[in-house]
N, C-alpha and C. Protein backbone atom coordinates (compact mmCIF):
# COMPACT_ATOMS: atom_id res chain seq x y z
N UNK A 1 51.95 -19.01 2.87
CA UNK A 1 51.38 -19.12 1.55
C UNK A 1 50.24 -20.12 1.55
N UNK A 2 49.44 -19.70 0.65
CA UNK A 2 48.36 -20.90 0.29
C UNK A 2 48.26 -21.11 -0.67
N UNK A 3 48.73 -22.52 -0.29
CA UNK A 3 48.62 -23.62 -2.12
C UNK A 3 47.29 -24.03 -2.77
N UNK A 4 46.57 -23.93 -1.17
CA UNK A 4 45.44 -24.65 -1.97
C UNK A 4 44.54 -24.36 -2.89
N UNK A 5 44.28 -22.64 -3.23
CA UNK A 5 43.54 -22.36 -4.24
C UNK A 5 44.01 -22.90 -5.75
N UNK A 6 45.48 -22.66 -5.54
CA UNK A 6 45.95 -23.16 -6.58
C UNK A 6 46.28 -24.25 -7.01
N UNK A 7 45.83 -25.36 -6.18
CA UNK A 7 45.96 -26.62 -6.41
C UNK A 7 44.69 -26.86 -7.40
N UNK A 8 43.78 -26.77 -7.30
CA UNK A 8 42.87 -26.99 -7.75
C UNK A 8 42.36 -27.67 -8.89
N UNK A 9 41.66 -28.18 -9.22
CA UNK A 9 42.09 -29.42 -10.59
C UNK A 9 41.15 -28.52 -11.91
N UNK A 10 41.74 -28.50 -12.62
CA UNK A 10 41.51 -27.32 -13.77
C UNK A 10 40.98 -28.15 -15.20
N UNK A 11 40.83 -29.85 -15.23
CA UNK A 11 40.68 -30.08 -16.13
C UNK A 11 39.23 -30.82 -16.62
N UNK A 12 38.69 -30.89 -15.11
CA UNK A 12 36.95 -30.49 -15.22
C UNK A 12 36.34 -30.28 -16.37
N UNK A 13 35.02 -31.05 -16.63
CA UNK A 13 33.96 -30.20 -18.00
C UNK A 13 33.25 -29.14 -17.25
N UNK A 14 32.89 -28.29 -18.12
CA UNK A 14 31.98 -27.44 -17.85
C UNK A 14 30.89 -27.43 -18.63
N UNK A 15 29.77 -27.81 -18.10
CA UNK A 15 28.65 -27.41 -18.64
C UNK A 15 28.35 -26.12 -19.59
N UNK A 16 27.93 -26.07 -20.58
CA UNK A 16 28.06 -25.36 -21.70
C UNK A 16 26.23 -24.72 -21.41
N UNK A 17 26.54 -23.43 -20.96
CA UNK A 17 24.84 -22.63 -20.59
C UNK A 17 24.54 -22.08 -21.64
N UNK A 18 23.84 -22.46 -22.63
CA UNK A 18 23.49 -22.19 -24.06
C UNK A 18 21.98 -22.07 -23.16
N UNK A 19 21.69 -20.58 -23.49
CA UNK A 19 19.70 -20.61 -23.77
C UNK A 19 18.85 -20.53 -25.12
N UNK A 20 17.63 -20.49 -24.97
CA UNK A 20 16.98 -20.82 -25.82
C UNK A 20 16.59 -19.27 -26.18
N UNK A 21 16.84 -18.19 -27.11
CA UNK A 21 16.81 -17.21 -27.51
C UNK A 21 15.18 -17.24 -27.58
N UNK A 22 14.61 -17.88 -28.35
CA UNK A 22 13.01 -18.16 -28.44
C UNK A 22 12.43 -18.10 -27.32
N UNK A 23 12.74 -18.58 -26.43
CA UNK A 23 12.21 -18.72 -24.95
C UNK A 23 12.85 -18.18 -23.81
N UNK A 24 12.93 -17.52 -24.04
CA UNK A 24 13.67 -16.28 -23.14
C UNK A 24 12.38 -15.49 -22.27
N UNK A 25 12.12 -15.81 -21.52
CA UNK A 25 10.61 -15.54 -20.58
C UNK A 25 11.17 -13.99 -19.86
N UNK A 26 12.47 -13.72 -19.85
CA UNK A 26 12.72 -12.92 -19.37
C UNK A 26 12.70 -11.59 -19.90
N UNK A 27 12.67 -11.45 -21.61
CA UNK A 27 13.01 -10.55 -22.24
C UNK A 27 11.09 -10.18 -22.69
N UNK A 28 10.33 -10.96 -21.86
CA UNK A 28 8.94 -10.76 -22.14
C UNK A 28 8.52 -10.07 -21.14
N UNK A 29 7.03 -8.90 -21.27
CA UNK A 29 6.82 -8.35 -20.29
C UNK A 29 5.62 -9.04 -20.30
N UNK A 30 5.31 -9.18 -18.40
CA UNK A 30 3.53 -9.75 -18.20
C UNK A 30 2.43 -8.55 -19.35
N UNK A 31 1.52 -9.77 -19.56
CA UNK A 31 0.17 -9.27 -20.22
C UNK A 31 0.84 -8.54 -21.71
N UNK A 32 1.61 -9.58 -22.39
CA UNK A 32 1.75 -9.31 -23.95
C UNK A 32 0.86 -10.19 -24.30
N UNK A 33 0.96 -9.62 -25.49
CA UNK A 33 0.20 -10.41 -26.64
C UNK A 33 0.77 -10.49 -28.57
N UNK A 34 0.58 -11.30 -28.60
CA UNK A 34 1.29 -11.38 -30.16
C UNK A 34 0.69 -10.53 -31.39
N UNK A 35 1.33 -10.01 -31.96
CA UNK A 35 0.82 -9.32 -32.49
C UNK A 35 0.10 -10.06 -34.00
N UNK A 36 1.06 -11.17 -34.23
CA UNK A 36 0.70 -12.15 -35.16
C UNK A 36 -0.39 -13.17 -34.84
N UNK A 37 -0.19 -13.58 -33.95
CA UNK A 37 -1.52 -15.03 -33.39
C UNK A 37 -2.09 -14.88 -32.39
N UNK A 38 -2.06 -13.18 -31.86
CA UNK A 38 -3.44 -12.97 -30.54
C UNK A 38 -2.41 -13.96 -29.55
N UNK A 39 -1.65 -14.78 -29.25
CA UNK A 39 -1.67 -15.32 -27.67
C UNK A 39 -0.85 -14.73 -26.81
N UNK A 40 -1.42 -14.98 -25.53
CA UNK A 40 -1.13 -13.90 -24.67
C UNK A 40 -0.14 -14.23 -23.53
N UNK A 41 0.64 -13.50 -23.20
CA UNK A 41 1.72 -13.80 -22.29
C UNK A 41 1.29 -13.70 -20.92
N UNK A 42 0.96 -14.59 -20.09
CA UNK A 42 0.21 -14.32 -18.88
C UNK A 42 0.81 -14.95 -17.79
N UNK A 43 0.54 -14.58 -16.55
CA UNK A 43 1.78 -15.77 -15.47
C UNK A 43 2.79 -16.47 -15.64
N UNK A 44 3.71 -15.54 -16.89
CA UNK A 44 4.94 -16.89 -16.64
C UNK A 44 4.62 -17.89 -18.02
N UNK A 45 3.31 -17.68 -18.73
CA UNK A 45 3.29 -18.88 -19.86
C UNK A 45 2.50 -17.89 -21.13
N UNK A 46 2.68 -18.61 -22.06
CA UNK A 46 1.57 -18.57 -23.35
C UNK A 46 0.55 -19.28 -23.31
N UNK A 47 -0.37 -18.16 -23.66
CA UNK A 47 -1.96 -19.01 -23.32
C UNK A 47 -2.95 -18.47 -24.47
N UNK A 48 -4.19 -18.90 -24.97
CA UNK A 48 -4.72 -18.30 -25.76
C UNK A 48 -5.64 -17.51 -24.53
N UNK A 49 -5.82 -17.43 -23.70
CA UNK A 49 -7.21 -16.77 -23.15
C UNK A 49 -6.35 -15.20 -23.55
N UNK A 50 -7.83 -14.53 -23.89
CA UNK A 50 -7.84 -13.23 -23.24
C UNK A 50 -7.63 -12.63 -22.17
N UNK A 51 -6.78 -11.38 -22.40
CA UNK A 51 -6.60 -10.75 -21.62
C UNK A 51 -7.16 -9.15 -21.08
N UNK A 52 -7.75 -8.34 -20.71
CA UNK A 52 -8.39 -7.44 -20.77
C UNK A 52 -6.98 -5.86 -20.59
N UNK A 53 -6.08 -6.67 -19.79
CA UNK A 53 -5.35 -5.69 -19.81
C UNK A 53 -3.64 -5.65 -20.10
N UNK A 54 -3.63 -6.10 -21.83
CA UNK A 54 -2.91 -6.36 -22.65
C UNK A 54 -1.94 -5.21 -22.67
N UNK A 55 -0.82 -4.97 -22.31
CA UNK A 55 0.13 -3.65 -22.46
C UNK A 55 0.88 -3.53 -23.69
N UNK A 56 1.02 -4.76 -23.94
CA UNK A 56 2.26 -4.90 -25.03
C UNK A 56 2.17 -5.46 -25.71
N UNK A 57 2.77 -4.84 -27.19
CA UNK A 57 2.53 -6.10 -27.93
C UNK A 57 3.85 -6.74 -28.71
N UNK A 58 3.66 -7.57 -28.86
CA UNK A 58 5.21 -8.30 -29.15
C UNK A 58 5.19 -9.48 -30.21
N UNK A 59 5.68 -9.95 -30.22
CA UNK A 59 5.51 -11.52 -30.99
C UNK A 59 6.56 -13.10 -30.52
N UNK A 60 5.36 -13.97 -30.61
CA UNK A 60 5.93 -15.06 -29.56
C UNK A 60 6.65 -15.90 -30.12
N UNK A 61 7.56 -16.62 -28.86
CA UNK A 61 8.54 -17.46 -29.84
C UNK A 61 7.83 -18.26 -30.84
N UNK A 62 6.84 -19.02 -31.21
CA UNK A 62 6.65 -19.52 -32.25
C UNK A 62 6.39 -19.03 -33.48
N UNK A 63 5.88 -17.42 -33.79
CA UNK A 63 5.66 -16.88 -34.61
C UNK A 63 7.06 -16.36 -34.97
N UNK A 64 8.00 -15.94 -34.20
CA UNK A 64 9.25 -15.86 -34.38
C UNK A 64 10.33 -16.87 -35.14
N UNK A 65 9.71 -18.40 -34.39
CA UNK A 65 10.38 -19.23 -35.15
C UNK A 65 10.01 -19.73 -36.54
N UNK A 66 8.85 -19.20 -36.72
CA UNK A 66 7.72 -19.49 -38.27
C UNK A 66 8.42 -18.77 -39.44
N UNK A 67 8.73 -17.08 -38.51
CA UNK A 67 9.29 -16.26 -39.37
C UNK A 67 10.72 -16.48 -39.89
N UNK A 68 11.13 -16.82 -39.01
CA UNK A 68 12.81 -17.25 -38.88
C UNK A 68 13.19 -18.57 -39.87
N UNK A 69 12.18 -19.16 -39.69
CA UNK A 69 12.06 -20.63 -40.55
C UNK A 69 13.37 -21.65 -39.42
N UNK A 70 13.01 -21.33 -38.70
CA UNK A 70 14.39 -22.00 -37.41
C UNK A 70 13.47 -22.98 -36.32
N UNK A 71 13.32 -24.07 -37.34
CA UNK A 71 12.53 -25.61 -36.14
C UNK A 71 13.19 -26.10 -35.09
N UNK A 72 12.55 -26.13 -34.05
CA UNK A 72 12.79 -26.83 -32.62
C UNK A 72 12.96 -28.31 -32.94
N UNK A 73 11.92 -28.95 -34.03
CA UNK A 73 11.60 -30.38 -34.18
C UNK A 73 11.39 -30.89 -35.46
N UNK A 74 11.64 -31.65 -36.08
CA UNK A 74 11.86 -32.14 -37.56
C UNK A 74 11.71 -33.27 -37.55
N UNK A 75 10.21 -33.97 -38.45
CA UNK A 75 9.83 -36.08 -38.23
C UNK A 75 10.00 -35.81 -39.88
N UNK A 76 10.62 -37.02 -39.97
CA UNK A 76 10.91 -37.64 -41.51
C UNK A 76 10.49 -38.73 -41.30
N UNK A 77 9.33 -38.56 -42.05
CA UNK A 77 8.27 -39.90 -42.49
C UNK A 77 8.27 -40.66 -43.52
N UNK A 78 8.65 -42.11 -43.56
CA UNK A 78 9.15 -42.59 -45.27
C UNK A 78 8.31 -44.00 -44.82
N UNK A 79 8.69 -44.68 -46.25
CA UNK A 79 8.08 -45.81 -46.63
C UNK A 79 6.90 -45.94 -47.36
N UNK A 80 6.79 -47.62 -48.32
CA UNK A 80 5.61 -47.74 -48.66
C UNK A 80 4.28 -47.57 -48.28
N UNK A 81 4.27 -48.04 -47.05
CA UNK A 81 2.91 -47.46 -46.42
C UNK A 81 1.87 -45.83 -46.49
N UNK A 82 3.65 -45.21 -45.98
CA UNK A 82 3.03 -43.39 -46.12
C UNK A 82 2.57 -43.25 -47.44
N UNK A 83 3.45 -43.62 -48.67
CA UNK A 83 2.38 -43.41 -49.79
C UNK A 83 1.09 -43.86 -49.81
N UNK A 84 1.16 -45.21 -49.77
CA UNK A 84 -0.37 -45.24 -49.82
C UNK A 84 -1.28 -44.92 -49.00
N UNK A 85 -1.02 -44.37 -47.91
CA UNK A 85 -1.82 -43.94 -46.76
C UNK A 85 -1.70 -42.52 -46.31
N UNK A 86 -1.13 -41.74 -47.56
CA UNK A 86 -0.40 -40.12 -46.98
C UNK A 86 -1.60 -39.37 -46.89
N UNK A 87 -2.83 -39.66 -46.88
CA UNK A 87 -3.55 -38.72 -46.59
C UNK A 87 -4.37 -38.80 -45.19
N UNK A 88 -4.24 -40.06 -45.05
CA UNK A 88 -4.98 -39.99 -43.73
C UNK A 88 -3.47 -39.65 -42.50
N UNK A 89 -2.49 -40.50 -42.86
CA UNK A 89 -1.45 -40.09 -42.29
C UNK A 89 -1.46 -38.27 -42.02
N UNK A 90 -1.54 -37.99 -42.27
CA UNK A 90 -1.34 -36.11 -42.31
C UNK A 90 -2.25 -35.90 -41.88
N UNK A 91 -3.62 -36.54 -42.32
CA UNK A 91 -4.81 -35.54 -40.89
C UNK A 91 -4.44 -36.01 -39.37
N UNK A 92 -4.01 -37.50 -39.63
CA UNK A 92 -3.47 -37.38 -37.89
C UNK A 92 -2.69 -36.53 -37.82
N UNK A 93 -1.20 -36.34 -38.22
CA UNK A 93 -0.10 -35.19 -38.27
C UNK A 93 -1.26 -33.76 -38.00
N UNK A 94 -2.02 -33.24 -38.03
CA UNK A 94 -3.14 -32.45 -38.27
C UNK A 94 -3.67 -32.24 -37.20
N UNK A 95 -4.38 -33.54 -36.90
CA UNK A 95 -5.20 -33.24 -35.64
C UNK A 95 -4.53 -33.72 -34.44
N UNK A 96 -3.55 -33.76 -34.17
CA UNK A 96 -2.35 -33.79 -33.00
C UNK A 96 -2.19 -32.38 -33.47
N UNK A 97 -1.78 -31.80 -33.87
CA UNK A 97 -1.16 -30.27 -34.00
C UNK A 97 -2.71 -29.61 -33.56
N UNK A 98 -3.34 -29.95 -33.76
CA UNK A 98 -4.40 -28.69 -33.52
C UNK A 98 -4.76 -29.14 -31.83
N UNK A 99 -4.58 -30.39 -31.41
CA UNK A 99 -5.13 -30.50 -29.80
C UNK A 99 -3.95 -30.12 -29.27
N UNK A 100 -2.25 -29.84 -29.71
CA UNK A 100 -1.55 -29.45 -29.02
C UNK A 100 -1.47 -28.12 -28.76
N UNK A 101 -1.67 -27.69 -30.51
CA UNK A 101 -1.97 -25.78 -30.03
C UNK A 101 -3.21 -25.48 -29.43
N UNK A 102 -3.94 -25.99 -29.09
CA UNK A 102 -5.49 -25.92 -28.26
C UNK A 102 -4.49 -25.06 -27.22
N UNK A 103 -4.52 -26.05 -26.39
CA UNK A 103 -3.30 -26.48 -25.13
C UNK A 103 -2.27 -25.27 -24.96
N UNK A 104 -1.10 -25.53 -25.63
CA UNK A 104 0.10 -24.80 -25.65
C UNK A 104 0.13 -24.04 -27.46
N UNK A 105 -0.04 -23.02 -27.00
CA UNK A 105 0.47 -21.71 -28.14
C UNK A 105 1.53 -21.81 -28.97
N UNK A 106 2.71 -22.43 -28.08
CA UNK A 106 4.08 -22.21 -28.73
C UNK A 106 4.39 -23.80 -29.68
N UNK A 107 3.50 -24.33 -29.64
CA UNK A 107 3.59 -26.05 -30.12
C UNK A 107 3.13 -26.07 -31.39
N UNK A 108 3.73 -25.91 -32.82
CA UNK A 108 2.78 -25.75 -33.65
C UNK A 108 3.57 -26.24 -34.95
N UNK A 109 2.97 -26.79 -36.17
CA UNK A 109 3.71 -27.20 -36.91
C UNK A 109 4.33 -25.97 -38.06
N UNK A 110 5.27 -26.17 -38.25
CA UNK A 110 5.87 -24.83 -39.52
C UNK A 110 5.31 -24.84 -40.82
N UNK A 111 5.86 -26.37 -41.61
CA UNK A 111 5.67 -26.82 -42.41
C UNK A 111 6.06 -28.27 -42.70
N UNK A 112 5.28 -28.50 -43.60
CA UNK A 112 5.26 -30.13 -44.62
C UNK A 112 6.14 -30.12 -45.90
N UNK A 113 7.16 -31.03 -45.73
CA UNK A 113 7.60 -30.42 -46.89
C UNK A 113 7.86 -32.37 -47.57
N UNK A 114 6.97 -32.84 -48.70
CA UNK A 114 6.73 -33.52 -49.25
C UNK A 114 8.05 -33.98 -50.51
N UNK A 115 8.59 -35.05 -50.85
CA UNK A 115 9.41 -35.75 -51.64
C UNK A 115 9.04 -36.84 -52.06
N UNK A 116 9.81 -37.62 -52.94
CA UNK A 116 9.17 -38.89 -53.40
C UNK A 116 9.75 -39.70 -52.08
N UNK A 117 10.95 -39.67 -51.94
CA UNK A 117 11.43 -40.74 -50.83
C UNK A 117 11.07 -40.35 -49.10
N UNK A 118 10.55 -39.43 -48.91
CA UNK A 118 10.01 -39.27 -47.43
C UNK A 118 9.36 -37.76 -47.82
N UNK A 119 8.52 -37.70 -46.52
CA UNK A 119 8.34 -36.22 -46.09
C UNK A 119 8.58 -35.45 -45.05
N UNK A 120 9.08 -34.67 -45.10
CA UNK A 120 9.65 -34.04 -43.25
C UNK A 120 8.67 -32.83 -42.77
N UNK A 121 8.52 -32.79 -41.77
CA UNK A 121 7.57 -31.97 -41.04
C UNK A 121 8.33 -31.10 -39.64
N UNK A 122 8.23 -30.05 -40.01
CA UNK A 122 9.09 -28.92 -39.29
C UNK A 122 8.03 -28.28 -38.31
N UNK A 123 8.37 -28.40 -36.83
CA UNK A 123 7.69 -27.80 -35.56
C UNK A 123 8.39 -26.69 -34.94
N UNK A 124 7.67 -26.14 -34.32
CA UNK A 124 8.04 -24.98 -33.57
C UNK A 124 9.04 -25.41 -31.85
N UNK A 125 8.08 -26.80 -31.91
CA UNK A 125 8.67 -27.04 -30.35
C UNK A 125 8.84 -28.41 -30.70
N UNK A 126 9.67 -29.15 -29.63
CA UNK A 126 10.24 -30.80 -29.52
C UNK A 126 9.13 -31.52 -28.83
N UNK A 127 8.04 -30.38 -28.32
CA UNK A 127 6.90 -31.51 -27.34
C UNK A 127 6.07 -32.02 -28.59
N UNK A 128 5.88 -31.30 -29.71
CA UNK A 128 4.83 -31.57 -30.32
C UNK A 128 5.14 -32.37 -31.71
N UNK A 129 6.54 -32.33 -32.02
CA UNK A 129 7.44 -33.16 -32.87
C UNK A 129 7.84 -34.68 -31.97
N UNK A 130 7.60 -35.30 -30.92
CA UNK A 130 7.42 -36.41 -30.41
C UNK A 130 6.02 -36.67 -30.22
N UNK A 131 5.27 -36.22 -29.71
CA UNK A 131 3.75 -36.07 -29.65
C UNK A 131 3.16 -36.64 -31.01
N UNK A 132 3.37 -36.32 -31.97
CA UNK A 132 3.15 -36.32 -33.88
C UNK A 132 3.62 -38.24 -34.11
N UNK A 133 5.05 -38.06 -33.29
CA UNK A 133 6.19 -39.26 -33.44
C UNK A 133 4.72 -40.67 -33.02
N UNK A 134 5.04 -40.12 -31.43
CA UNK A 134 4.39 -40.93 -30.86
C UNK A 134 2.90 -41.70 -31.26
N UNK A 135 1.76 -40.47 -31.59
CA UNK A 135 1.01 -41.15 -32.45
C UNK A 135 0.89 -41.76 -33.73
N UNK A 136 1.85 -41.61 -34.45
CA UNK A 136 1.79 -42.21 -35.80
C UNK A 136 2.59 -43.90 -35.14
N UNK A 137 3.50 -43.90 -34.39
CA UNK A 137 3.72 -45.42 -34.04
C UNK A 137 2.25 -45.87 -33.03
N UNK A 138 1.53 -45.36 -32.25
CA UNK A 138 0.29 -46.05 -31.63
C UNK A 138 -0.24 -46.34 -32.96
N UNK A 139 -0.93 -45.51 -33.53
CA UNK A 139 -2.22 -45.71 -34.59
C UNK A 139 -1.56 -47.05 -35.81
N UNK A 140 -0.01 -46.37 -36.57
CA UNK A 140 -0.06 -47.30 -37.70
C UNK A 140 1.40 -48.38 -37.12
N UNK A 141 1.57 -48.44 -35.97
CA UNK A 141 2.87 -49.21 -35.96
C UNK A 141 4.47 -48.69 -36.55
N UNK A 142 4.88 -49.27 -37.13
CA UNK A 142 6.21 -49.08 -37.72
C UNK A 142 7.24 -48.74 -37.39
N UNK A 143 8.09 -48.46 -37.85
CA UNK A 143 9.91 -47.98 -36.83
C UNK A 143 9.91 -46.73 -35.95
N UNK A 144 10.08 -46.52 -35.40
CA UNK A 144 9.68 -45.18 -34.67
C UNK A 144 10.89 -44.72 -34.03
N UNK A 145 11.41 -43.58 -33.50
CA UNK A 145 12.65 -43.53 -33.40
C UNK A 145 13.02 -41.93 -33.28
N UNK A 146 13.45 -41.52 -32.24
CA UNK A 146 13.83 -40.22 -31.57
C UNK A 146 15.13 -39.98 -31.39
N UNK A 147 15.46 -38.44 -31.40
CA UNK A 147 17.42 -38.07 -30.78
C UNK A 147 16.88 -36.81 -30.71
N UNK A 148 17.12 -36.65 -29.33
CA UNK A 148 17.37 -35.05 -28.85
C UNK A 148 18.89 -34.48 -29.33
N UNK A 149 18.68 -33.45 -29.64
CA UNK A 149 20.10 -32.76 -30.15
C UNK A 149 20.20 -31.17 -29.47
N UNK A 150 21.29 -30.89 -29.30
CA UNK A 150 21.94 -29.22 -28.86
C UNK A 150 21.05 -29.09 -27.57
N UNK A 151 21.12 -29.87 -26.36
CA UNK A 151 20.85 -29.87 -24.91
C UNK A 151 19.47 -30.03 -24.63
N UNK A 152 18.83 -30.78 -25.55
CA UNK A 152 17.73 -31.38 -25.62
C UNK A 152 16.73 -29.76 -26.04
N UNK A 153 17.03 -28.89 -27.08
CA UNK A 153 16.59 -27.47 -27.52
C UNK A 153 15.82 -27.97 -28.77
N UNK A 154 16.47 -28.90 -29.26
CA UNK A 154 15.68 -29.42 -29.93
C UNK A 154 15.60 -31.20 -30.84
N UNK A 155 14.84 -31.79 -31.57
CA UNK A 155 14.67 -32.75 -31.60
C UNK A 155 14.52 -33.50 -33.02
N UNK A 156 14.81 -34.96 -33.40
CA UNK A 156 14.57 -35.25 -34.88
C UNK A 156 14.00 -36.65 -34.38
N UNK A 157 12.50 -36.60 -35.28
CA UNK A 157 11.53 -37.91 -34.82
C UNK A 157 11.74 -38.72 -36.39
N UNK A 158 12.26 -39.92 -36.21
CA UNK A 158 12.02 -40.49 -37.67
C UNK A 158 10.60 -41.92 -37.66
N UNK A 159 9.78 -42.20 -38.68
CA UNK A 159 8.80 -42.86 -37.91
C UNK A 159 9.15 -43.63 -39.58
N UNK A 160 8.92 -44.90 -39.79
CA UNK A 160 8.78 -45.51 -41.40
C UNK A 160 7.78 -46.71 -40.90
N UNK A 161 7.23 -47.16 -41.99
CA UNK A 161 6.70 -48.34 -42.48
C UNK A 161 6.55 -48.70 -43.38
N UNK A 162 7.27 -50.19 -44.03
CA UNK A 162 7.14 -50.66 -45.67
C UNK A 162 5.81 -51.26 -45.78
């Protein structure tokens, strides 16, 4: 007899293989293109270049997640400061989103959604919801403050200043 398979110690974690339904590279065919925002599925990535020989057309995880209303990344921005400064505050929020979607396709903000006591800002991806984080603590200082959540799929940036 052999014991030893059955010895075996059974009370181990197991890593929990959760994928990212949005990013599923596999369920994409080369040379798509979105049918919503033109970008194009090319080598393995999302890119804005053109493509001449586009087969398919589909729609990409970020337009998916726009539609879905289902954020990768969420910054809640509070304090005295943001009021008095919420407008320049947001063109940075602004022009970080537009040099990230330059760049990467799938990086893009959802929406702004404005309150008296903070405002939260909903992304498509976690690179560009720290990216947002990160410059608002370079430019105006203040508390700054990150947590990856559900296997780092996605992310919550909180940034304040009184």
């Amino acid at each position: 007899m052999n014991f030893k398979s059955n010895s075996r110690r059974k009370d181990r974690l197991l890593k929990d293989q959760r994928k990212d339904a949005y990013l599923d590279q596999f369920s994409t065919r080369e040379s798509s293109v979105c049918a919503k925002c033109n970008a194009v599925y090319t080598n393995g990535r999302w890119t804005w270049k053109t493509s001449e020989q586009t087969t398919t057309r589909t729609t990409c995880p970020a337009c998916r997640r726009i539609s879905d209303n289902y954020p990768a990344g969420y910054i809640e921005i509070k304090g005295n400061f943001f009021v008095q400064h919420s407008n320049d505050i947001l063109n940075l929020v602004n022009n970080v989103e537009r040099q990230e979607k330059s760049d990467r396709p799938l990086e893009r903000i959802i929406a702004i959604q404005e309150s008296k006591s903070k405002t939260v800002i909903t992304t498509t991806g976690i690179h560009i919801a720290r990216r947002i984080g990160e410059a608002l603590s370079r430019s105006y200082q203040g508390t700054f403050d990150f947590q990856y959540a559900d296997g780092e799929k996605s992310i919550r940036v909180f940034w304040e200043r009184e």
